[in-house]
N, C-alpha and C. Protein backbone atom coordinates (compact mmCIF):
# COMPACT_ATOMS: atom_id res chain seq x y z
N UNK A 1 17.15 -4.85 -9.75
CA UNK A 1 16.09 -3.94 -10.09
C UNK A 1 16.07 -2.84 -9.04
N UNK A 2 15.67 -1.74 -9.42
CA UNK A 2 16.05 -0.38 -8.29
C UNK A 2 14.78 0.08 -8.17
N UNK A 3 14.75 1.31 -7.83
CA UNK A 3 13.81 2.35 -7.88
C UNK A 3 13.04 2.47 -8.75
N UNK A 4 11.76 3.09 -9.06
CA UNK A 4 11.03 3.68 -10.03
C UNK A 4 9.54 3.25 -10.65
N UNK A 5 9.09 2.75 -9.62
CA UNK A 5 7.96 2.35 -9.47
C UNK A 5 7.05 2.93 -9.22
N UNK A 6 5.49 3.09 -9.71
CA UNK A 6 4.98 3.46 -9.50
C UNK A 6 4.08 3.52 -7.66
N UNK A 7 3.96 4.51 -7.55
CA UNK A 7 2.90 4.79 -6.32
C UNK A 7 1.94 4.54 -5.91
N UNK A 8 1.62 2.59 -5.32
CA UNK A 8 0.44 2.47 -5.08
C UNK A 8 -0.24 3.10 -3.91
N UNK A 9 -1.64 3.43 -3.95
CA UNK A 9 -2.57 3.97 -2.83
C UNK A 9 -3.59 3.35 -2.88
N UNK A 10 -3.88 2.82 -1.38
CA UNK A 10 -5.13 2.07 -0.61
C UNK A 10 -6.03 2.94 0.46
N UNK A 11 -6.95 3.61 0.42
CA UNK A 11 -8.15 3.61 1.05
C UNK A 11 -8.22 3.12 2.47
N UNK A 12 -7.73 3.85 3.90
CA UNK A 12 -8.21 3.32 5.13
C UNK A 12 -9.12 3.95 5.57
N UNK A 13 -10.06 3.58 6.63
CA UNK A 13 -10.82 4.41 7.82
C UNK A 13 -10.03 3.77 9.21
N UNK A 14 -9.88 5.00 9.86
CA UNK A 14 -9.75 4.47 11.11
C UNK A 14 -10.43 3.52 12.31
N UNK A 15 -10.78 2.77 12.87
CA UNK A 15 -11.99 1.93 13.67
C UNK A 15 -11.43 1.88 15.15
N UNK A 16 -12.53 2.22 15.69
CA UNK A 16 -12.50 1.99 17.20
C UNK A 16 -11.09 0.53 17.38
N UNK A 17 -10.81 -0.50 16.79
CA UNK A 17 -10.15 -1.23 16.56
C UNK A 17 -8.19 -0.79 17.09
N UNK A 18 -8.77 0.03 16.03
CA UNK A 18 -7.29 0.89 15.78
C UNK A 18 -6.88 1.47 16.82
N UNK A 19 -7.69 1.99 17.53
CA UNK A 19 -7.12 2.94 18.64
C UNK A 19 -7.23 2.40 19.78
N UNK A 20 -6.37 3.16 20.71
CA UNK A 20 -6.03 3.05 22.05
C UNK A 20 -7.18 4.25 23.23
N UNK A 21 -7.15 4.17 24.42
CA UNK A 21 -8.21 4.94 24.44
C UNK A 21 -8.36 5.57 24.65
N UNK A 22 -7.77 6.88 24.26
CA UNK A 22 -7.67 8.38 23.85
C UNK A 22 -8.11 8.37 22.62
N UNK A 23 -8.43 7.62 21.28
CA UNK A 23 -8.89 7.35 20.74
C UNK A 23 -8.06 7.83 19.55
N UNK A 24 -6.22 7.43 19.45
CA UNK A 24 -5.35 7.85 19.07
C UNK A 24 -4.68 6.23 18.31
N UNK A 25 -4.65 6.35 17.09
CA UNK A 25 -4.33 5.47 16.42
C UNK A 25 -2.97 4.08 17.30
N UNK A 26 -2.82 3.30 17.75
CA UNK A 26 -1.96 2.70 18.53
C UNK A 26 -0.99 2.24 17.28
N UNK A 27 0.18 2.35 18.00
CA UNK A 27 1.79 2.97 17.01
C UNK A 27 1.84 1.57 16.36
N UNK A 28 1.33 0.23 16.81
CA UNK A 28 1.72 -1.28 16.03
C UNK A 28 0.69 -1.24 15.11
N UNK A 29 -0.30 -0.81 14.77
CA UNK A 29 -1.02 -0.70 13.72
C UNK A 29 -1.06 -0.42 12.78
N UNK A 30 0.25 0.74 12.55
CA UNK A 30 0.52 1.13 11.61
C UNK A 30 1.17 0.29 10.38
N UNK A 31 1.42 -1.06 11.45
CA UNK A 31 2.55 -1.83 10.44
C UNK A 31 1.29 -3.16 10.04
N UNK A 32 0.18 -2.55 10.45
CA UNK A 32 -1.12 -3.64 10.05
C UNK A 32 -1.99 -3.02 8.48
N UNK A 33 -1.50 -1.77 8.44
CA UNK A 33 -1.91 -0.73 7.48
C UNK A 33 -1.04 -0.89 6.41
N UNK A 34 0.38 -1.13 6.72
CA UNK A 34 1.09 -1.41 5.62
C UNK A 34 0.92 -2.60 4.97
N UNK A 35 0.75 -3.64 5.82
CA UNK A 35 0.54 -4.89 5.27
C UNK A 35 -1.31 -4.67 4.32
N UNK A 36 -1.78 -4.45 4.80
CA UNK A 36 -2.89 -4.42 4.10
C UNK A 36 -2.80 -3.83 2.51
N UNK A 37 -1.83 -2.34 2.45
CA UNK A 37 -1.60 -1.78 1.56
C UNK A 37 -0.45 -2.59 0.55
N UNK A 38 0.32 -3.21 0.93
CA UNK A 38 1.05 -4.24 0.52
C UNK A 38 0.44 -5.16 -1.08
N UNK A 39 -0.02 -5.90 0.45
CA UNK A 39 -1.00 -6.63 -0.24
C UNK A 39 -1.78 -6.66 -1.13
N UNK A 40 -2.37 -5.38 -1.21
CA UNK A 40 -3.17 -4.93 -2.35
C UNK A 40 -2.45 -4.19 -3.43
N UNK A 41 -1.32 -3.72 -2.84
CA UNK A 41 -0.22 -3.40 -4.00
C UNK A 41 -0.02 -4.81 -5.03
N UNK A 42 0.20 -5.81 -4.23
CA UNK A 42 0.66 -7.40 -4.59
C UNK A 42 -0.27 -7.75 -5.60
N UNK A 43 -1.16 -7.72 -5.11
CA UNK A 43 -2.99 -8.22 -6.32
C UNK A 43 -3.25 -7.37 -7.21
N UNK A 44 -2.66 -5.49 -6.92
CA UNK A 44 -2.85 -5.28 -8.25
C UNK A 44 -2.30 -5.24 -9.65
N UNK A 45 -1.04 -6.30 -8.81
CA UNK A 45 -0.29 -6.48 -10.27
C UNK A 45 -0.30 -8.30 -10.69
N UNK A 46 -1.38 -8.50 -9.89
CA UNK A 46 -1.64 -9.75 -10.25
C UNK A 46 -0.92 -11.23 -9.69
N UNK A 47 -0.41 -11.05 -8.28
CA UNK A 47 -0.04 -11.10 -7.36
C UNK A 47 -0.48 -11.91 -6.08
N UNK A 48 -1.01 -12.85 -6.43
CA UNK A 48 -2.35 -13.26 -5.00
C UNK A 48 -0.92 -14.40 -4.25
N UNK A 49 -1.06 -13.79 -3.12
CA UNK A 49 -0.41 -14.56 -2.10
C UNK A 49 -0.66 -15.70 -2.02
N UNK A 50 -2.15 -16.30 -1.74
CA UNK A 50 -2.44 -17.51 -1.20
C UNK A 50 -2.48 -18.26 -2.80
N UNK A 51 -2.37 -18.05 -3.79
CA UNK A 51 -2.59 -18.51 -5.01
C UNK A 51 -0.90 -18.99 -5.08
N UNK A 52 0.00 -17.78 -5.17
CA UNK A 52 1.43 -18.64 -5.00
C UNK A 52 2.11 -19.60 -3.88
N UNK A 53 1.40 -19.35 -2.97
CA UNK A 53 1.97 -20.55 -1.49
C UNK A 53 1.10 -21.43 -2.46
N UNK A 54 0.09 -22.01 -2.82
CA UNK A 54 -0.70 -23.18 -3.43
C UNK A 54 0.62 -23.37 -4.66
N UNK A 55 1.08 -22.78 -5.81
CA UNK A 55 1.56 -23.46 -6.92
C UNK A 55 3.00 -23.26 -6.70
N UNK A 56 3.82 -22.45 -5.62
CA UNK A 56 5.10 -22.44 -5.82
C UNK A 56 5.72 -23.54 -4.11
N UNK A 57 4.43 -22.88 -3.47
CA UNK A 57 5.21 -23.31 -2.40
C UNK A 57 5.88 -22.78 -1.55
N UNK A 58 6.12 -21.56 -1.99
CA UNK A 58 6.29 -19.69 -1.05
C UNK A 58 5.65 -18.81 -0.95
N UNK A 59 6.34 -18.19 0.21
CA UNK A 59 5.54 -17.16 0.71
C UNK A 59 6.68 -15.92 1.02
N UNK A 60 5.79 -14.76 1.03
CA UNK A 60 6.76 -13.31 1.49
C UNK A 60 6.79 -13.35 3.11
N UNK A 61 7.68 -13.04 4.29
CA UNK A 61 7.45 -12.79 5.08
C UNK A 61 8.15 -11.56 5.66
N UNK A 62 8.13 -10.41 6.27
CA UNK A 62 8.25 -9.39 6.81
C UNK A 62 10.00 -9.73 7.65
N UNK A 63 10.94 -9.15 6.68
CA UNK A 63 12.29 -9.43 7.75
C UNK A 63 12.74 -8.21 8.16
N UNK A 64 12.58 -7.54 7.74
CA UNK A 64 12.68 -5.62 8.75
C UNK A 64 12.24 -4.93 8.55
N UNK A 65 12.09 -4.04 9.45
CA UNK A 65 11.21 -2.66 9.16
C UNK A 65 11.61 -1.60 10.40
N UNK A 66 11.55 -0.39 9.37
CA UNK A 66 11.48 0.92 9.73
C UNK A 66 10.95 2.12 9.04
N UNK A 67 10.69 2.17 10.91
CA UNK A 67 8.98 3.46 10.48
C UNK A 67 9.29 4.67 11.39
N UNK A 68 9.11 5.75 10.91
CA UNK A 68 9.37 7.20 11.64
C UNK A 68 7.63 7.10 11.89
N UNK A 69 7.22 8.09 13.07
CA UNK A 69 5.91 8.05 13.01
C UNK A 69 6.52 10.06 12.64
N UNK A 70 4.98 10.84 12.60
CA UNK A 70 5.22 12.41 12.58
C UNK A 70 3.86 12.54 13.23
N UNK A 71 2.98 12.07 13.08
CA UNK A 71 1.77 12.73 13.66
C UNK A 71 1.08 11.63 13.57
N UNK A 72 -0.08 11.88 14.49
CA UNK A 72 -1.29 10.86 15.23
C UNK A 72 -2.34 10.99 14.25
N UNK A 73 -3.05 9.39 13.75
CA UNK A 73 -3.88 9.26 13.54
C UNK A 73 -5.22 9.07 14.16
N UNK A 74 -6.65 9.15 14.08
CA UNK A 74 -7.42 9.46 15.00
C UNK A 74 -8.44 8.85 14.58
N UNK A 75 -9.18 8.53 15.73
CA UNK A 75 -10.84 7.58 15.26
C UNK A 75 -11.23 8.30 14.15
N UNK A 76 -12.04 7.61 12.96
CA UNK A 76 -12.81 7.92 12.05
C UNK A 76 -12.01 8.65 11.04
N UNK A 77 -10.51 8.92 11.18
CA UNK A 77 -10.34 9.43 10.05
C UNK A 77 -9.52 8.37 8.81
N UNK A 78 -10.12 9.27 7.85
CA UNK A 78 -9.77 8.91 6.16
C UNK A 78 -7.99 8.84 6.41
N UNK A 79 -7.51 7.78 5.75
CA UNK A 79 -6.36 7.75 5.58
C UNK A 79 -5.99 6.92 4.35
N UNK A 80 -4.65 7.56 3.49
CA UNK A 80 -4.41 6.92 2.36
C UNK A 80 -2.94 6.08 3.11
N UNK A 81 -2.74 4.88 2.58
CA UNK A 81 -1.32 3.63 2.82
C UNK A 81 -1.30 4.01 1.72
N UNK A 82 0.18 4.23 1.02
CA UNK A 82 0.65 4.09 -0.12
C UNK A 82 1.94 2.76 0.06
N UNK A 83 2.41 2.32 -1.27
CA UNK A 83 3.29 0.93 -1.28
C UNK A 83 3.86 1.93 -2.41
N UNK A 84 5.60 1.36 -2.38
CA UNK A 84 6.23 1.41 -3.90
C UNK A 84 7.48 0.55 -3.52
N UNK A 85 7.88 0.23 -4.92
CA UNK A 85 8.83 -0.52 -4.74
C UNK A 85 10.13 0.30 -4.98
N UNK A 86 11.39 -0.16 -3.81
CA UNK A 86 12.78 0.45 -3.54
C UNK A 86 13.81 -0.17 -4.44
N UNK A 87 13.56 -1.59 -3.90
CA UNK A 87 14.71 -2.16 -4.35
C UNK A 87 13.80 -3.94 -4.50
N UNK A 88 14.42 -4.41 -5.82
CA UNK A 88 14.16 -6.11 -5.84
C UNK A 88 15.37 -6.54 -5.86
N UNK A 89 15.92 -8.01 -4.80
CA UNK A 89 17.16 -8.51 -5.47
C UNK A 89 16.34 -10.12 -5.73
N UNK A 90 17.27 -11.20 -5.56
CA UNK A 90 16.55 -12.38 -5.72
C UNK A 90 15.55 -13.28 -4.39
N UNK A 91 15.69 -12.64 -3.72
CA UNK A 91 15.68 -13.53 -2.27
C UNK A 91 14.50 -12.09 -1.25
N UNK A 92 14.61 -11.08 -1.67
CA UNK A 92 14.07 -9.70 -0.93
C UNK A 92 13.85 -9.10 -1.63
N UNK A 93 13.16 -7.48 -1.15
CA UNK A 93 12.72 -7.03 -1.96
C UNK A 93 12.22 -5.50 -0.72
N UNK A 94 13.01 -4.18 -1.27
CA UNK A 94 12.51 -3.09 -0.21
C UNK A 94 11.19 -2.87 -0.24
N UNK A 95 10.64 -2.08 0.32
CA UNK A 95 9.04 -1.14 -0.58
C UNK A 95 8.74 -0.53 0.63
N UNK A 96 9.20 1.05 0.10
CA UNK A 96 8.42 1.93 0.94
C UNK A 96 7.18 2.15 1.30
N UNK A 97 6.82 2.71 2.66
CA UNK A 97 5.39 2.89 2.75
C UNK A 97 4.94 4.12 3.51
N UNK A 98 4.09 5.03 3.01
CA UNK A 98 3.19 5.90 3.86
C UNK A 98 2.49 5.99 4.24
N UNK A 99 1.65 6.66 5.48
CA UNK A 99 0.09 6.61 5.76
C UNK A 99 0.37 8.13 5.88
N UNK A 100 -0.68 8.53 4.80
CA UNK A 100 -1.22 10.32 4.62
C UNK A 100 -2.58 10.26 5.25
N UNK A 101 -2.94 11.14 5.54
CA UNK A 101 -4.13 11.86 6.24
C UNK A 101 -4.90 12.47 4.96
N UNK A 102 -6.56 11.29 4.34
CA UNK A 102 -7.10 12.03 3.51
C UNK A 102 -7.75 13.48 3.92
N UNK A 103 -7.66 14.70 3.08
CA UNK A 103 -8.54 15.68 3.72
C UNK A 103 -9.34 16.36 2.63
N UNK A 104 -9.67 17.60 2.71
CA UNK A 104 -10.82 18.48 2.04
C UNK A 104 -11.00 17.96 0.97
N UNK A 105 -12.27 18.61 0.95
CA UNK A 105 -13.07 17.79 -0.77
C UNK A 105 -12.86 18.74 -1.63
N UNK A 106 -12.60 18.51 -2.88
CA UNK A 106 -11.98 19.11 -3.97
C UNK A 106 -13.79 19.70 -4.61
N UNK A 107 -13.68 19.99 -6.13
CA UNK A 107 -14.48 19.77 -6.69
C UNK A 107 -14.84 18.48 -7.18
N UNK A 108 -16.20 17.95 -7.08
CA UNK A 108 -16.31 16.89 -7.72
C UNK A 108 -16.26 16.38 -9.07
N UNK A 109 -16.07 17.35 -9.96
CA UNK A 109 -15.97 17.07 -11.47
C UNK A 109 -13.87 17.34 -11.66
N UNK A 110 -13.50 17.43 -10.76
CA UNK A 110 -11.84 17.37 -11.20
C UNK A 110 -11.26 15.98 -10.38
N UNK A 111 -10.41 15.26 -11.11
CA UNK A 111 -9.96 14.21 -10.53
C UNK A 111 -8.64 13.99 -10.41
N UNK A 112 -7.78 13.26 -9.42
CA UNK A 112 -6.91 13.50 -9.10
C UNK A 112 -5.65 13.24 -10.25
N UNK A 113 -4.86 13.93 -10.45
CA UNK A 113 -3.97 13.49 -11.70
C UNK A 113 -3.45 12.53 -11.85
N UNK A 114 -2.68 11.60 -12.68
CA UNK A 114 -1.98 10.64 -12.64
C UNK A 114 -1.27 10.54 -12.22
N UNK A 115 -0.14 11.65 -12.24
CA UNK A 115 0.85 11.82 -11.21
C UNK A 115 0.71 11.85 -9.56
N UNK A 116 -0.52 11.87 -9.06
CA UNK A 116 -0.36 11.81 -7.43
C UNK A 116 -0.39 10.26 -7.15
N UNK A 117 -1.86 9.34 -7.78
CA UNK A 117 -2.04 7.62 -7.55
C UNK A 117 -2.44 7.72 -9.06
N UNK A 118 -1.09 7.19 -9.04
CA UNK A 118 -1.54 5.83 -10.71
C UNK A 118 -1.89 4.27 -10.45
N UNK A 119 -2.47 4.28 -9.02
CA UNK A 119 -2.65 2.56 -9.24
C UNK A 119 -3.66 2.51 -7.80
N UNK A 120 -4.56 1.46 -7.54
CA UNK A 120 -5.12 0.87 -6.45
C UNK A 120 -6.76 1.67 -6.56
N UNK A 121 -7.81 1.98 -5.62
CA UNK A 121 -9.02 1.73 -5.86
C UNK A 121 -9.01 3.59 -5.99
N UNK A 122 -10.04 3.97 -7.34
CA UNK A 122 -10.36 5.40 -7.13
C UNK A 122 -10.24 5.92 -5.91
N UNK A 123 -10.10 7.38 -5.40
CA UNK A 123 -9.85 7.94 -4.14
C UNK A 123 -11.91 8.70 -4.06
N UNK A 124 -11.90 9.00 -3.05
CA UNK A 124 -13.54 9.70 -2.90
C UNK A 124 -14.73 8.88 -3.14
N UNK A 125 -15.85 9.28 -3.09
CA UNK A 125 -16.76 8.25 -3.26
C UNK A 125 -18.00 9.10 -4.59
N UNK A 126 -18.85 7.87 -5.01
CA UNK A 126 -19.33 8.09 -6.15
C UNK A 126 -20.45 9.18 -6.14
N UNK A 127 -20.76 10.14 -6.77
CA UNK A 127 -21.90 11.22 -6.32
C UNK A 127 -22.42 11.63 -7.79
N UNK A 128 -23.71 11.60 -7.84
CA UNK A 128 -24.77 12.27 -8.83
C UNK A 128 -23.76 13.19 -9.48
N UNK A 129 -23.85 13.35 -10.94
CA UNK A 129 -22.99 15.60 -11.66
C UNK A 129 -24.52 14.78 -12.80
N UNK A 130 -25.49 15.75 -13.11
CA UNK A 130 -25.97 16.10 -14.30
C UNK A 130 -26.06 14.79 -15.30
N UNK A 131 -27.03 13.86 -14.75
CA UNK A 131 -27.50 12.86 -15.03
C UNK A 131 -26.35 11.24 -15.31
N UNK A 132 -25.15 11.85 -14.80
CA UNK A 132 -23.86 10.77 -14.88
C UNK A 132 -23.70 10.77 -13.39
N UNK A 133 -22.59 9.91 -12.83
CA UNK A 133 -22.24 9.54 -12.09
C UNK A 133 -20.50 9.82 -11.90
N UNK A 134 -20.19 10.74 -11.21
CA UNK A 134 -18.74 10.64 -11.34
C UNK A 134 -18.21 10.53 -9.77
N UNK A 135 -16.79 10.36 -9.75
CA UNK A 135 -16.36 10.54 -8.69
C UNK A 135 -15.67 11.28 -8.02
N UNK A 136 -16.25 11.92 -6.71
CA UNK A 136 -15.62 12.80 -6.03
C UNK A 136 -14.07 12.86 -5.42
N UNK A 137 -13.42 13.41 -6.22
CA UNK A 137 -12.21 13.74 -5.68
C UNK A 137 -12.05 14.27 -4.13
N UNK A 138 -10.74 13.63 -3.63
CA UNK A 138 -9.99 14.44 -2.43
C UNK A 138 -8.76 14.50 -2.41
N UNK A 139 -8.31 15.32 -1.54
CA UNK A 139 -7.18 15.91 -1.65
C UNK A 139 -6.19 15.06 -0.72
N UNK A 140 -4.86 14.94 -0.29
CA UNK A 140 -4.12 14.14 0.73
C UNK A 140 -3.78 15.08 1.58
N UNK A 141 -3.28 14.97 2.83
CA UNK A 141 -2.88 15.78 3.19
C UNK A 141 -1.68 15.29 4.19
N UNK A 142 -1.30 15.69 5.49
CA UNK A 142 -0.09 15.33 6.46
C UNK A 142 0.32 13.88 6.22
N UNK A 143 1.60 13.72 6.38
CA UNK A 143 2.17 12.64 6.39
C UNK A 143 1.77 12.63 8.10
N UNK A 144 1.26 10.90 7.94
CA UNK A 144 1.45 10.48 9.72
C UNK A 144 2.72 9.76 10.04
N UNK A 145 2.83 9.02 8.89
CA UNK A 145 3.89 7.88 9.01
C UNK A 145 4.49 7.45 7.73
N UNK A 146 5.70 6.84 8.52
CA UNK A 146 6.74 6.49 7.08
C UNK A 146 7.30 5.20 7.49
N UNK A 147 7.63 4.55 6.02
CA UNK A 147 8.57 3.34 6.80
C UNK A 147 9.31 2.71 5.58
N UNK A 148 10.20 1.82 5.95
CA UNK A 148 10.60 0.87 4.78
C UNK A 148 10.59 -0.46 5.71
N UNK A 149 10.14 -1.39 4.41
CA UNK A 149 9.75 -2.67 4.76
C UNK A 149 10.43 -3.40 4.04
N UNK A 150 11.53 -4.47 4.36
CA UNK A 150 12.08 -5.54 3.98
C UNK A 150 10.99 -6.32 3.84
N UNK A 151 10.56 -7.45 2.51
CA UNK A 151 9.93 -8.49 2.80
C UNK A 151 10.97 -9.51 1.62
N UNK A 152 10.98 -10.80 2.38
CA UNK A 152 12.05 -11.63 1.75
C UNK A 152 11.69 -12.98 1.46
N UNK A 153 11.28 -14.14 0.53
CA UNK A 153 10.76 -14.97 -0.02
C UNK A 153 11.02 -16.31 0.90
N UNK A 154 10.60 -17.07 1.11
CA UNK A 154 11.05 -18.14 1.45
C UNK A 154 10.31 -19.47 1.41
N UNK A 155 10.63 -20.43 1.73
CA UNK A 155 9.69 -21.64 1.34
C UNK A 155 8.83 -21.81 2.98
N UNK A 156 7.50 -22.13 2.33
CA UNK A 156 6.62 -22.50 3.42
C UNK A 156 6.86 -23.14 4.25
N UNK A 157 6.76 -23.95 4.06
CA UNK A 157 7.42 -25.41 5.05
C UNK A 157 8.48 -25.16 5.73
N UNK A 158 9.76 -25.06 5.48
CA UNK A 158 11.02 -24.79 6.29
C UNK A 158 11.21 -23.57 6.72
N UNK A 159 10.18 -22.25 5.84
CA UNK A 159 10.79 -20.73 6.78
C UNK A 159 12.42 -20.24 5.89
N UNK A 160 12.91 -21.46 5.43
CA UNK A 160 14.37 -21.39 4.52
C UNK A 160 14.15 -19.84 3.18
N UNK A 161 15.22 -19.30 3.67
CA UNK A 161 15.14 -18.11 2.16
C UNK A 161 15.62 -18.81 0.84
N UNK A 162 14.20 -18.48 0.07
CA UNK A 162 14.28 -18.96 -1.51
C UNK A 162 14.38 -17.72 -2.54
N UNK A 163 14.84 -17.90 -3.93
CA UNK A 163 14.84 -17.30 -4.84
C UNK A 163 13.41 -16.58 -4.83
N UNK A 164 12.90 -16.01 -5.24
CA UNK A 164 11.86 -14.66 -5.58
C UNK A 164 11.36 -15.49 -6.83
N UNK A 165 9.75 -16.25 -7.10
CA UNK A 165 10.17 -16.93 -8.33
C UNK A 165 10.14 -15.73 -9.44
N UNK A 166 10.59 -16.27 -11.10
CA UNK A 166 10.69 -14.58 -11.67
C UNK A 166 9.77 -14.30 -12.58
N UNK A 167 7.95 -15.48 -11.91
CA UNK A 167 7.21 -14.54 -12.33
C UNK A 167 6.79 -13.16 -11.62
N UNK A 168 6.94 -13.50 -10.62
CA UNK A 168 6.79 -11.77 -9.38
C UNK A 168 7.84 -10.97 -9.86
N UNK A 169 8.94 -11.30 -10.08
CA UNK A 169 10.00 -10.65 -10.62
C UNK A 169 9.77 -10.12 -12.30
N UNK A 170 9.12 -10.22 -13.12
CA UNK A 170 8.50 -9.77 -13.87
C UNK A 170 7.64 -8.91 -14.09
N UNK A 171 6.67 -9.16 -12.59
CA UNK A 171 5.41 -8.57 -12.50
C UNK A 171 6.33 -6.73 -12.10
N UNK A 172 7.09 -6.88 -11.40
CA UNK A 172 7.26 -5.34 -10.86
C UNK A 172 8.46 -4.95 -11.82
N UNK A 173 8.94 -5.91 -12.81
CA UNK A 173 9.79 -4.79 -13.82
C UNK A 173 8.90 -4.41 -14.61
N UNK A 174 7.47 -4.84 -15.15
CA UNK A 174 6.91 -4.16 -15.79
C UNK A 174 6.15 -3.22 -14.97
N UNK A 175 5.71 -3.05 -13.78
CA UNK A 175 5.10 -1.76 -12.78
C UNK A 175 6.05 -0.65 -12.80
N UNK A 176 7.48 -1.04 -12.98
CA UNK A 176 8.31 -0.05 -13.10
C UNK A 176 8.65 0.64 -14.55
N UNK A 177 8.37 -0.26 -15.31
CA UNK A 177 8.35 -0.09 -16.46
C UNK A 177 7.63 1.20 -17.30
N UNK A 178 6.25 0.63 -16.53
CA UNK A 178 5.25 1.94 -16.78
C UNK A 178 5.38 3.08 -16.13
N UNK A 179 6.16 3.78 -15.53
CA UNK A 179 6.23 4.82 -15.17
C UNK A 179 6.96 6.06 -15.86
């Protein structure tokens, strides 16, 4: 299975947590952002980690990664993690990842197209228009960071690399499917 997956996007804030104390995002965090975004890539295709270690007996674990950084993230700011999938074989599986810098507020009655995030939680937050409720769009802006992430299947217990079972393997030919 190759390329052509859709573009998931997850919702960060930055937290005193995050940073170092210049108050400048610290560079191992970034790979705490991916996992988060991951993850929620994982569940929204129906995907629950701790649900398959319970009935299969595996788990994904992180076997390489590489990340360019370009620019600093900073206390309190909006940031989008995006996930997509590169490559599936039986045993691994690539999936790129970004952290963009959310910025300016759009109009609130235009929403972001399908083509920028077709998948993961609305972007902006919910605001009063003329007795409805819609949601405020925003815009993305600088790439901070980039990476590709190996994650590769294996059985709980021994750590041993296992087959990918091929309901997950299902789940992302049809994510790719839809695009």
């Amino acid at each position: 299975m190759s390329a052509g997956a859709r573009v998931f996007s997850w919702p960060l804030r930055v937290y005193w947590e995050d940073t170092d104390a210049g108050g400048i995002v610290f560079y191992a965090n970034y790979l705490k952002f991916f996992e988060r975004s991951r993850t929620e890539w994982l569940r929204s295709l129906g995907i629950e980690q701790q649900r398959l270690r319970e009935s299969t007996g595996g788990i994904f674990v992180v076997a390489e990664t590489s990340i360019r950084y370009h620019r600093s993230a900073r206390l309190d700011d909006e940031l989008i993690v995006t996930a997509s999938l590169v490559e599936a074989g039986r045993a691994s599986m690539i999936i790129s990842q970004q952290v963009l810098l959310k910025t300016e507020r759009m109009n609130p009655h235009k929403s972001l197209s399908d083509e920028q995030f077709s998948d993961g939680p609305p972007l902006g937050k919910l605001v009063p228009s003329g007795g409805s409720v819609v949601r405020e769009a925003t815009s993305v802006g600088a790439l901070l960071c980039e990476g590709s992430i190996r994650i590769g299947w294996v059985d709980a217990a021994s750590l041993q690399p296992r087959r990918i079972p091929a309901s997950i393997l299902d789940s992302l030919k049809t994510d790719t499917a839809t695009t």
